[in-house]
Protein backbone atom coordinates (compact mmCIF):
# COMPACT_ATOMS: atom_id res chain seq x y z
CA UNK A 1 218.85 168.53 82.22
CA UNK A 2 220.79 166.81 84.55
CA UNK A 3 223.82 167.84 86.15
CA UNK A 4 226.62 166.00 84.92
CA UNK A 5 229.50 164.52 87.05
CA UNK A 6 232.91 163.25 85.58
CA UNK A 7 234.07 160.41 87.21
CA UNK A 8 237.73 159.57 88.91
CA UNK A 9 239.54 158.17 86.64
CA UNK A 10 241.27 154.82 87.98
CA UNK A 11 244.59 153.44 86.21
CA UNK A 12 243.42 149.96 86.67
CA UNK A 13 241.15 148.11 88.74
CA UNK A 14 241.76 146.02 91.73
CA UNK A 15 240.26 142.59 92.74
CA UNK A 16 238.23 144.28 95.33
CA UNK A 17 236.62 146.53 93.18
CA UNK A 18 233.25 145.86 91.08
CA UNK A 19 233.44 147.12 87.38
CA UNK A 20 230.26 147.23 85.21
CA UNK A 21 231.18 147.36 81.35
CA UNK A 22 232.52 147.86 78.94
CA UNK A 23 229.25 148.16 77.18
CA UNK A 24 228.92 148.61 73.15
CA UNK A 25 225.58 151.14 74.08
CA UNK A 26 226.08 154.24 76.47
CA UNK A 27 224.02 155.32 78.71
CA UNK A 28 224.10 152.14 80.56
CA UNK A 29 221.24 153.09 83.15
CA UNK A 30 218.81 155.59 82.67
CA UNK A 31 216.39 157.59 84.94
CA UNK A 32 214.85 160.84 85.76
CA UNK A 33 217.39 161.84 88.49
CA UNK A 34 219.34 165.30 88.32
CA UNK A 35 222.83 163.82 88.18
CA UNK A 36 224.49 162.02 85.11
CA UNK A 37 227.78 160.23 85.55
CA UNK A 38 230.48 161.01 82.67
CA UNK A 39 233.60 158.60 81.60
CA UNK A 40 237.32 160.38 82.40
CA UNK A 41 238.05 159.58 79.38
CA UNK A 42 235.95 160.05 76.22
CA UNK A 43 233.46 162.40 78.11
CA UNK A 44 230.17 160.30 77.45
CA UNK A 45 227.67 159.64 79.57
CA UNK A 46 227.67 156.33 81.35
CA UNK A 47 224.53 156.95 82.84
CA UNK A 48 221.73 159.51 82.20
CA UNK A 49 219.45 160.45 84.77
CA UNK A 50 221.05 157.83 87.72
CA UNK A 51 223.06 159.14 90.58
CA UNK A 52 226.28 157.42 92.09
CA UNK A 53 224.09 157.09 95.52
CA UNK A 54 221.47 155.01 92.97
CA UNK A 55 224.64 153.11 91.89
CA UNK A 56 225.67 152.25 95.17
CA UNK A 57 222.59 151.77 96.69
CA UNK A 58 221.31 149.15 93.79
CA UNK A 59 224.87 147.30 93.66
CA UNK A 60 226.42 147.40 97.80
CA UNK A 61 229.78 147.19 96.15
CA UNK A 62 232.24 146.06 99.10
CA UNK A 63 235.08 148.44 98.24
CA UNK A 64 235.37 150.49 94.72
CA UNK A 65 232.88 151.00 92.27
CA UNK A 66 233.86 151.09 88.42
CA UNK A 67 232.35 151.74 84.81
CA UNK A 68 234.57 150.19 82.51
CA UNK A 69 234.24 151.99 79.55
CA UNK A 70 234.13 151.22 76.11
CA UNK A 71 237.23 154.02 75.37
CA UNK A 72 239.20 151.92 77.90
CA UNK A 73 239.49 154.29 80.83
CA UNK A 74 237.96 153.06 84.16
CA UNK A 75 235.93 155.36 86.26
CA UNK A 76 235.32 155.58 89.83
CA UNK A 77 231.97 156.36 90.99
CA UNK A 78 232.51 158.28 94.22
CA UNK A 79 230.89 156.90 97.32
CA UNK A 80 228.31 158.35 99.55
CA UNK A 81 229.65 159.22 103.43
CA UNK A 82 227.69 158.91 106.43
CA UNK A 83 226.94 162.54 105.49
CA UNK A 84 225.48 161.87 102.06
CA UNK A 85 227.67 163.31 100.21
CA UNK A 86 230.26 161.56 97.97
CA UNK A 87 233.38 161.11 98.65
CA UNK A 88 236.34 159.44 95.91
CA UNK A 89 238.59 157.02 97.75
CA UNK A 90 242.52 158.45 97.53
């Protein structure tokens, strides 16, 4: 089962960011990776089996990346650093 990680919840979104949803059926991606990405808010999963590296490597997104999700509450996905690891903007 895959690990699941909650994301940052974000008040609102800014024009810079991208935001993918709100979506009437959760997961929105699936996949056979070991980390699932959970809303702040309601706790489901937005995806199931995709990482936030996936995420950021399929959509480039030029600052912020965001589920919007169907609860309301915005989520940040964190992004990967030069390291590989990811890393949730301040």
């Amino acid at each position: 089962m895959p690990v699941q990680t909650r994301l940052n919840e974000i008040d609102r979104p800014s024009a810079q960011d991208m935001v993918i949803g709100p979506q009437g059926n959760l997961p929105l991606f699936e996949g056979r990776e070991d980390e699932s990405l959970v809303c702040p808010g309601c706790g489901e999963e937005v995806t199931s089996g995709v990482s936030a590296l996936t995420l950021y490597a399929l959509f480039q997104a030029p600052d912020r990346l965001l589920f919007h999700c169907k609860c309301d509450a915005y989520g940040e996905v964190g992004r990967p650093s030069s390291s590989g690891h990811l890393n949730s903007r301040p």
